[in-house]
Every structure is written in C-alpha cells, then in structure tokens.
N, C-alpha and C. Protein backbone atom coordinates (compact mmCIF):
# COMPACT_ATOMS: atom_id res chain seq x y z
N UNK A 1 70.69 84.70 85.24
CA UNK A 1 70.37 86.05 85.66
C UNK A 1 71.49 86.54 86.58
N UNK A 2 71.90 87.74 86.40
CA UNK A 2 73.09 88.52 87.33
C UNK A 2 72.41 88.84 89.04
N UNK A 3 73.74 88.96 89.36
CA UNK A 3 72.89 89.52 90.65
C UNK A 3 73.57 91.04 90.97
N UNK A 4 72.62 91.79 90.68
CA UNK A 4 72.98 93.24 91.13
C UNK A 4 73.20 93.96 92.30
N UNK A 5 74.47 95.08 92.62
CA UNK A 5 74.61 95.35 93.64
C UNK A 5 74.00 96.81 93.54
N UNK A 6 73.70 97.68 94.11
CA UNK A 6 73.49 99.17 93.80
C UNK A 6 74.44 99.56 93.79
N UNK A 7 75.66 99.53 94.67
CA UNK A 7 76.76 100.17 94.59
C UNK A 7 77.57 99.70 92.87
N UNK A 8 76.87 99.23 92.03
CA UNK A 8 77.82 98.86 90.72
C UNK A 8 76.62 99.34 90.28
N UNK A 9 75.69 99.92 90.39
CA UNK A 9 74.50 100.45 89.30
C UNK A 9 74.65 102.10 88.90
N UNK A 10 74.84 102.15 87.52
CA UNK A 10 75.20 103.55 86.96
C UNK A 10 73.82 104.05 86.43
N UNK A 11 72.65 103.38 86.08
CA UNK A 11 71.85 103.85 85.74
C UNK A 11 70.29 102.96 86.19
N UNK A 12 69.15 103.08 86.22
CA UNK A 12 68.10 102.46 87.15
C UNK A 12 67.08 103.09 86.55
N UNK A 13 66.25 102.73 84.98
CA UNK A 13 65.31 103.18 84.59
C UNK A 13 65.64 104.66 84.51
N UNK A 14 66.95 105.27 84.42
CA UNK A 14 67.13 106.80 83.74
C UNK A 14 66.44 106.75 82.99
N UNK A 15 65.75 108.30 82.92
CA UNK A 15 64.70 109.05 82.07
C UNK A 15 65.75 109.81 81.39
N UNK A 16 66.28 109.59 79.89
CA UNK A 16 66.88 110.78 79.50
C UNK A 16 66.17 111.18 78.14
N UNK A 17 66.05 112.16 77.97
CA UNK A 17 65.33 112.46 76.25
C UNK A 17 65.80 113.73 75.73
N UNK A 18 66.49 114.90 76.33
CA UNK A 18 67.17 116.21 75.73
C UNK A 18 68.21 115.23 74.86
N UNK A 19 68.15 115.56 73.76
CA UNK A 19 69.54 115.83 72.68
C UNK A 19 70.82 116.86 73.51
N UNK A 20 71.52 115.21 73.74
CA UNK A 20 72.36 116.27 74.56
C UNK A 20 73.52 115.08 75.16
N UNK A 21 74.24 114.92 75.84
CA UNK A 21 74.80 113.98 76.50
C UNK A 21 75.42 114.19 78.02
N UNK A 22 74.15 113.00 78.43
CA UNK A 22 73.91 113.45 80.01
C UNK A 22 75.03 112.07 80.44
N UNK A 23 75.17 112.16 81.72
CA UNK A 23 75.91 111.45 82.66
C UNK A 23 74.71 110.64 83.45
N UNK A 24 75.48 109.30 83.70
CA UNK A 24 74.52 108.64 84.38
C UNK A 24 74.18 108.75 85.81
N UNK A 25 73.31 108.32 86.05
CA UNK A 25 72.60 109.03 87.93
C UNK A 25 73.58 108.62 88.81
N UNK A 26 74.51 107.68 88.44
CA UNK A 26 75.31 107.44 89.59
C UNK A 26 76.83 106.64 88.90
N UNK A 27 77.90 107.55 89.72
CA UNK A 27 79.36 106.44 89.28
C UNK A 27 79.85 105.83 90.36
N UNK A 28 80.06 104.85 89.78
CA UNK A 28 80.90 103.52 90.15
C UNK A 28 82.38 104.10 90.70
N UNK A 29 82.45 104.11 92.32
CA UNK A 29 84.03 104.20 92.50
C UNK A 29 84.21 102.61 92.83
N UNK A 30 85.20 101.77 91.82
CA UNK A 30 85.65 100.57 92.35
C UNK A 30 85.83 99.95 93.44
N UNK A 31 86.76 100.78 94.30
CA UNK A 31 87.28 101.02 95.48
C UNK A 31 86.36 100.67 96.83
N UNK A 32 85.49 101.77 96.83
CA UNK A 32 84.20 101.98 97.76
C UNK A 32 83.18 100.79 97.81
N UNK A 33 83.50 99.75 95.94
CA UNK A 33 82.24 98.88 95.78
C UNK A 33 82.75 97.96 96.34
N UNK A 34 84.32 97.95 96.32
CA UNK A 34 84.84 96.49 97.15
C UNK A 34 85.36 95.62 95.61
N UNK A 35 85.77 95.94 95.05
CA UNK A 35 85.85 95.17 93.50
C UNK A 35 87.26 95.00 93.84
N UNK A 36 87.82 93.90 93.73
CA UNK A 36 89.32 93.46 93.59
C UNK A 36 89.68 93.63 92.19
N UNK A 37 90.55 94.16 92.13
CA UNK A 37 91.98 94.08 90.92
C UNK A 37 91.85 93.06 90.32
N UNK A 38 91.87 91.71 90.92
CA UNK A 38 91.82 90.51 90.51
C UNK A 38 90.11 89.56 89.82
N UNK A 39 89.30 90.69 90.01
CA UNK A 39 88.26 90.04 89.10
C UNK A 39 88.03 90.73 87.73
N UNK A 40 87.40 90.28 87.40
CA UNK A 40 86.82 90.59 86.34
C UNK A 40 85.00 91.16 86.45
N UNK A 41 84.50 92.19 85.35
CA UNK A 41 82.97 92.46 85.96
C UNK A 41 82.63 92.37 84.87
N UNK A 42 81.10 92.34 84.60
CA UNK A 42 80.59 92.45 83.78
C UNK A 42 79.87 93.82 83.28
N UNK A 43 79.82 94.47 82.09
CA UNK A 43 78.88 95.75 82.11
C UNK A 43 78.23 95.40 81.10
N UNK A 44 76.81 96.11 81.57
CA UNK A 44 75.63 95.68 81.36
C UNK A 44 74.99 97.09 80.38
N UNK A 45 74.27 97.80 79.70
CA UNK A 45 73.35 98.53 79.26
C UNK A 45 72.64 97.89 78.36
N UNK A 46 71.34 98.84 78.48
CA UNK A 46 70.17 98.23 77.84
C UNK A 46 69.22 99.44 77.63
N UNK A 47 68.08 99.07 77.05
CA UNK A 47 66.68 100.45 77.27
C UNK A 47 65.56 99.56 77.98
N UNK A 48 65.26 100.41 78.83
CA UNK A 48 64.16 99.71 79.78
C UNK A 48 63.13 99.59 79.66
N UNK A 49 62.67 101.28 79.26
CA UNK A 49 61.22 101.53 78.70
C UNK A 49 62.04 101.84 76.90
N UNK A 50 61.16 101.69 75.84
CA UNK A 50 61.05 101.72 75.07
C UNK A 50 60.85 103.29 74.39
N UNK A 51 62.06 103.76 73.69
CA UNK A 51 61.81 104.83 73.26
C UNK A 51 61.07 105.46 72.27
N UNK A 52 60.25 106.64 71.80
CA UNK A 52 60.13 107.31 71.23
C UNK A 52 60.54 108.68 70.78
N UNK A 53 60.47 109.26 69.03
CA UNK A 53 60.75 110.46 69.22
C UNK A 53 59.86 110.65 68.13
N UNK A 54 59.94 112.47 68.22
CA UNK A 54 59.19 112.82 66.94
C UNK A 54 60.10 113.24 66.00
N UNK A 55 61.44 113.06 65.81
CA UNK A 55 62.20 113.21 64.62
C UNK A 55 62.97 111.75 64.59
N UNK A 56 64.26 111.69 64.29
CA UNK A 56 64.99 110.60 63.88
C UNK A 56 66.25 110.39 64.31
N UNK A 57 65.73 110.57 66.55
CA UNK A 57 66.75 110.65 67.28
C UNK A 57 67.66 109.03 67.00
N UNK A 58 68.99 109.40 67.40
CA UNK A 58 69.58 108.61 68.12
C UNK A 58 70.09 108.39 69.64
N UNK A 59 70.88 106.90 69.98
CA UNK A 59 71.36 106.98 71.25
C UNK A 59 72.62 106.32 71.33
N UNK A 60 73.61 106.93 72.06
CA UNK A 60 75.12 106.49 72.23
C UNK A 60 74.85 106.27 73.54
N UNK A 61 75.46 104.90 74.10
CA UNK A 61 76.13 104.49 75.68
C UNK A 61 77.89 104.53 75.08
N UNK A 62 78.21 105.19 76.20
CA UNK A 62 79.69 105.13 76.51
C UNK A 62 79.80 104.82 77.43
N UNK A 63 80.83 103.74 78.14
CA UNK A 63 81.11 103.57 79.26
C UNK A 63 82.70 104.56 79.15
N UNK A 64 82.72 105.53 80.76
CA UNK A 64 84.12 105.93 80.57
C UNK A 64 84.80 105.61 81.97
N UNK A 65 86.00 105.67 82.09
CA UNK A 65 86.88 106.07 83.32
C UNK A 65 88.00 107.11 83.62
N UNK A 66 88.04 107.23 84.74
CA UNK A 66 88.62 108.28 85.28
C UNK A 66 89.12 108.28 86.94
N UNK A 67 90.21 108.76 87.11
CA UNK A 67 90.78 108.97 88.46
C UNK A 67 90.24 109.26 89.40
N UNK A 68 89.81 110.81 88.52
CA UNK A 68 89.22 112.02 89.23
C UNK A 68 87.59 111.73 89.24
N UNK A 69 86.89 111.65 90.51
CA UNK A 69 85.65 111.54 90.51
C UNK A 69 84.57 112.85 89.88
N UNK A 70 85.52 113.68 89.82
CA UNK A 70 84.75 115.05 88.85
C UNK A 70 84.74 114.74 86.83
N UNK A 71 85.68 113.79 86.77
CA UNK A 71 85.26 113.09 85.65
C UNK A 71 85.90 114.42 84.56
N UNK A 72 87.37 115.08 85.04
CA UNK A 72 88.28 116.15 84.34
C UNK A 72 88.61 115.24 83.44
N UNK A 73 89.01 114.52 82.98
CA UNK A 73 89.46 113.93 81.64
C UNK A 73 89.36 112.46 81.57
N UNK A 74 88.16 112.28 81.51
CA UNK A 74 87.73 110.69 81.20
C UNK A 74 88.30 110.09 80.30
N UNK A 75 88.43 108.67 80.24
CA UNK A 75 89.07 108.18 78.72
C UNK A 75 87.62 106.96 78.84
N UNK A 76 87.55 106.86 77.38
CA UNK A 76 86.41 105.88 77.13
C UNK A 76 86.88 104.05 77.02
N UNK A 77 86.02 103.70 77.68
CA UNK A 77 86.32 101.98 77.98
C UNK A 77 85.77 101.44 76.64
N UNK A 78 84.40 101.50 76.63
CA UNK A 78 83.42 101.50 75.43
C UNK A 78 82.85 102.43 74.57
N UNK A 79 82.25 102.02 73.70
CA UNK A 79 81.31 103.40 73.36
C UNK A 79 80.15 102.15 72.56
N UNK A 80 78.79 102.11 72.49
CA UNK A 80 78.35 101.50 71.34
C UNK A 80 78.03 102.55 70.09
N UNK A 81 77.79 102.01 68.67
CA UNK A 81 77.04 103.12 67.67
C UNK A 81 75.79 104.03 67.89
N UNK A 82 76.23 104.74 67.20
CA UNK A 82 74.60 105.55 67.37
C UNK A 82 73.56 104.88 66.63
N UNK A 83 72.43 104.28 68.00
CA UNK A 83 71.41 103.30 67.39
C UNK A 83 70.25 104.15 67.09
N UNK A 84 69.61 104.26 66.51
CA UNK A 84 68.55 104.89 65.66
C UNK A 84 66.81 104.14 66.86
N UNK A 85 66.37 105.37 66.55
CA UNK A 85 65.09 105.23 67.75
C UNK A 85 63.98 103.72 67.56
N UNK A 86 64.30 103.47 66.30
CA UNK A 86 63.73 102.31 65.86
C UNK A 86 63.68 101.10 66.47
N UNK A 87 65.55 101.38 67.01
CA UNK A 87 65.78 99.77 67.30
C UNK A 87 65.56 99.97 69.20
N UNK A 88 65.61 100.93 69.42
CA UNK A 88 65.27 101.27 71.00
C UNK A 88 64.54 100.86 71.62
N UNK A 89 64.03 99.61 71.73
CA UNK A 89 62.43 98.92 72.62
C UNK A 89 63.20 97.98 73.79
N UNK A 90 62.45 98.11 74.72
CA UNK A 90 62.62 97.44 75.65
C UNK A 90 63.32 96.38 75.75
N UNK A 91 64.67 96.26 76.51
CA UNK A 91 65.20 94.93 76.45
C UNK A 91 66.42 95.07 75.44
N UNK A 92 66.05 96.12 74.34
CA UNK A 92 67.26 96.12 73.43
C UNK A 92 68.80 96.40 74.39
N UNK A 93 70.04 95.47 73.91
CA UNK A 93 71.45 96.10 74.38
C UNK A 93 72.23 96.95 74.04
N UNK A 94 72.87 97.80 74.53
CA UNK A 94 73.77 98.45 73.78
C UNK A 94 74.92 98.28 73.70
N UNK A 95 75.43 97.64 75.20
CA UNK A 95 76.90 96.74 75.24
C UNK A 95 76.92 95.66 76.03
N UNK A 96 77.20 94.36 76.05
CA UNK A 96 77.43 94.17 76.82
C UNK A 96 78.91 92.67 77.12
N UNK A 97 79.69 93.33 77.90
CA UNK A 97 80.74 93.17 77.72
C UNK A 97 81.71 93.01 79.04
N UNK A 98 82.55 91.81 79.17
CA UNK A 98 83.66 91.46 80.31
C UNK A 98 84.20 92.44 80.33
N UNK A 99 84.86 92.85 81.43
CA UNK A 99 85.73 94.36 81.59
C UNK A 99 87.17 93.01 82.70
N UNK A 100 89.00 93.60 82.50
CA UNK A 100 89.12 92.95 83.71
C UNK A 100 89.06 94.40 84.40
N UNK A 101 89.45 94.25 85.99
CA UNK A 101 89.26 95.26 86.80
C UNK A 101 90.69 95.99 87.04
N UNK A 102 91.29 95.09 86.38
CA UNK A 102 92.80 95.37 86.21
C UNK A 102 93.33 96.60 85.73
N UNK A 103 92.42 96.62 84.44
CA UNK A 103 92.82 97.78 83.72
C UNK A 103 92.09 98.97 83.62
N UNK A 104 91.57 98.95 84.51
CA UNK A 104 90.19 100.06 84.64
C UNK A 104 90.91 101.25 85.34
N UNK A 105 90.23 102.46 85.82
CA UNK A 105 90.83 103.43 86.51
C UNK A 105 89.57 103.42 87.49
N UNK A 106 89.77 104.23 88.96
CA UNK A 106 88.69 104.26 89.81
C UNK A 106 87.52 104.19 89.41
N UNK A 107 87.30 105.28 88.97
CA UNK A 107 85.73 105.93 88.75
C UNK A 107 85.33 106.03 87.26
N UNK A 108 84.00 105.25 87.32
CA UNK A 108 83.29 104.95 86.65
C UNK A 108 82.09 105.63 86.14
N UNK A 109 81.55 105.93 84.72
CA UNK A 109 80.09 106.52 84.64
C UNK A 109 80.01 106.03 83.42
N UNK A 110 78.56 106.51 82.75
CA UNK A 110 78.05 106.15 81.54
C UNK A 110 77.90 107.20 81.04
N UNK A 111 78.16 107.78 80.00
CA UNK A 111 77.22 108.86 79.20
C UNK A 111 76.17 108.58 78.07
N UNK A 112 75.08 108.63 78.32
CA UNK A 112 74.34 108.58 77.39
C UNK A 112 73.86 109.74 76.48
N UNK A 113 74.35 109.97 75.36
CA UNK A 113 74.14 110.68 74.37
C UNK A 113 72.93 110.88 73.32
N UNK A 114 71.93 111.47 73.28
CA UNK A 114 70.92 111.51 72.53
C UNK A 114 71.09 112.43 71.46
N UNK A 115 71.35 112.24 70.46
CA UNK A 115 71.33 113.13 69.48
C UNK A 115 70.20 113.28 67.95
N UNK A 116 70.74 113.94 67.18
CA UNK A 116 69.30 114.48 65.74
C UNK A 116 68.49 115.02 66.35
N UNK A 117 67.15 114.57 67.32
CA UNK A 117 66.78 114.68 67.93
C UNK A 117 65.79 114.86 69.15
N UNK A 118 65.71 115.56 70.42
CA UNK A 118 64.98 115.16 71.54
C UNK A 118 64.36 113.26 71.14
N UNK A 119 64.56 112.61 72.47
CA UNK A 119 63.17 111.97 72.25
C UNK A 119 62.07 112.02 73.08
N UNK A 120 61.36 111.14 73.07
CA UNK A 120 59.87 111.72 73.77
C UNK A 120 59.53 110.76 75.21
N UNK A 121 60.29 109.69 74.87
CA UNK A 121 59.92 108.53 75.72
C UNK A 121 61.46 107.70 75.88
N UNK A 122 61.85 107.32 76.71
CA UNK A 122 62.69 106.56 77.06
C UNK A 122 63.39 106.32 78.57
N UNK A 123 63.65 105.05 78.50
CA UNK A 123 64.85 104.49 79.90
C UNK A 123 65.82 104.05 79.92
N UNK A 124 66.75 104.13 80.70
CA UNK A 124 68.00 103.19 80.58
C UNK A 124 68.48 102.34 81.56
N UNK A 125 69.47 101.10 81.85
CA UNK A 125 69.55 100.66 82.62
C UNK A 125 71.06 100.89 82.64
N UNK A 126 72.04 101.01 83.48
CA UNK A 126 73.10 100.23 82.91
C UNK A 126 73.83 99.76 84.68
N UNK A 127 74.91 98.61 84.35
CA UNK A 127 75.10 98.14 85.72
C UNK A 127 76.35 97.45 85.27
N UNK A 128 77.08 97.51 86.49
CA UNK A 128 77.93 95.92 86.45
C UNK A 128 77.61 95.16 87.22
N UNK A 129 77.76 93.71 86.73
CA UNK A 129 77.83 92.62 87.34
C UNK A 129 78.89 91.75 87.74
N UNK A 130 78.87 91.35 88.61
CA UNK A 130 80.33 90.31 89.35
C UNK A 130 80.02 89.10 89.78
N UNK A 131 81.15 87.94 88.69
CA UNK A 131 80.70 86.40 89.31
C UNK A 131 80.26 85.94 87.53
N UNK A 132 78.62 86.36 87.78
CA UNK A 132 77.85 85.45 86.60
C UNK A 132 77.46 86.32 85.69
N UNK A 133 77.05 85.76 84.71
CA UNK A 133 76.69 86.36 83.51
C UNK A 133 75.47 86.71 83.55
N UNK A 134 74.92 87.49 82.68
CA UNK A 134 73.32 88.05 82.63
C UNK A 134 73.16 86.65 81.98
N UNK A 135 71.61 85.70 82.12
CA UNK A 135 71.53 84.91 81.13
C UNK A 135 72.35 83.35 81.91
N UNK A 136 72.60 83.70 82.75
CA UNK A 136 73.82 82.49 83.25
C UNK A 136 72.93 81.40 83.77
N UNK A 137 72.68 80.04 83.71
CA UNK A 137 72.13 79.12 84.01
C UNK A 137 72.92 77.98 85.45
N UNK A 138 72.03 78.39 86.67
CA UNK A 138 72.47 78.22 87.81
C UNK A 138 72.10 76.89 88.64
C-alpha cells in the first residue's frame, strides 16, 4: 500500500459527470511538495465510486504538465483510452505508472474528460506516490 501525501493528491473522490473535460480539484506544484529531481513518483488514477450513465458515456484521465500554474499550454505526460461506463466500477485503473521527476515540468493536473454522454454517478481518485508502490509488500 502507498503512502499518500495531500500535497501530491490531484483528485480525492472527485464528483465529475458533465460531458465535458474538467480539471482536477487540485495541482501538484513539484517544487512546493518537496519532490527532488532525483526521484522518481508514482501516478496513481482510479474510479472510486462506481459510475453510471443513462447513455454510453465515456472517461479519459490525462495526466498533463506545465510551467505555468494557469495551465496556458500544457503538454500531456499520459493520457489513458476512452473507457466505456461499463468498465468504470470501483477500484477500476486508468493509469498507473513510474514518472522520473526529471523530466516533468512544475505543475501538475489531471483532466478528466467525460464524453457521448453526461454520467449520473461517479468518483475519481488520482495521486502520486513516492518511495513504494501501490500493492507494495512491506
């Protein structure tokens, strides 16, 4: 199991369901979290609560970065596919993946993208972790 900081948490049971692509409740400035150049982190997304819709939404996580904390021209780290509402239940991942810190730029966010559309029910988590792995046996 990881151990989470808030200051590396981009998302915390987000409620998102407009067809639309929202930004996550909170970005990651590296800097401010104390993250050395020299590690490596882990990023984490997932669905927390289990989604529903009444059509045949999907959902995109992007992880992006950027200089500028106004997030003027992000470039994308990740992106996963657009997963279909089906596979959206609790616990499902959408990325999860070593980053080094090397190559990152300051500031950090997620966009989560809902598209086809609205859904009716859903959460998200997303975070980095530093050190251990989600799953890591201690």
């Amino acid at each position: 199991m990881a151990i989470n900081d808030i200051d590396l948490t981009f998302s915390d049971a987000q409620a998102i369901t407009t067809a639309a692509a929202t930004p996550s409740t909170n970005i990651v400035d590296l800097v401010s979290a104390g993250v050395f150049v020299d590690q490596d982190v882990e990023f984490c997304a997932r669905v927390n609560t289990t989604c529903t819709s009444d059509g045949s939404a999907t959902v995109t996580c992007t992880l992006q970065m950027d200089n500028d904390a106004a997030f003027g021209s992000p470039t994308t780290v990740q992106a996963s596919s657009a997963i279909a509402v089906a596979s959206l239940v609790g616990g499902y991942t959408f990325l999860n993946i070593r980053l080094p810190v090397s190559s990152l730029e300051r500031y950090l966010r997620v966009l989560w993208t809902v598209a086809v559309a609205d859904l009716t029910a859903g959460k998200f988590d997303a975070q980095l972790n530093g050190g251990m792995s989600v799953g890591a046996v201690v």
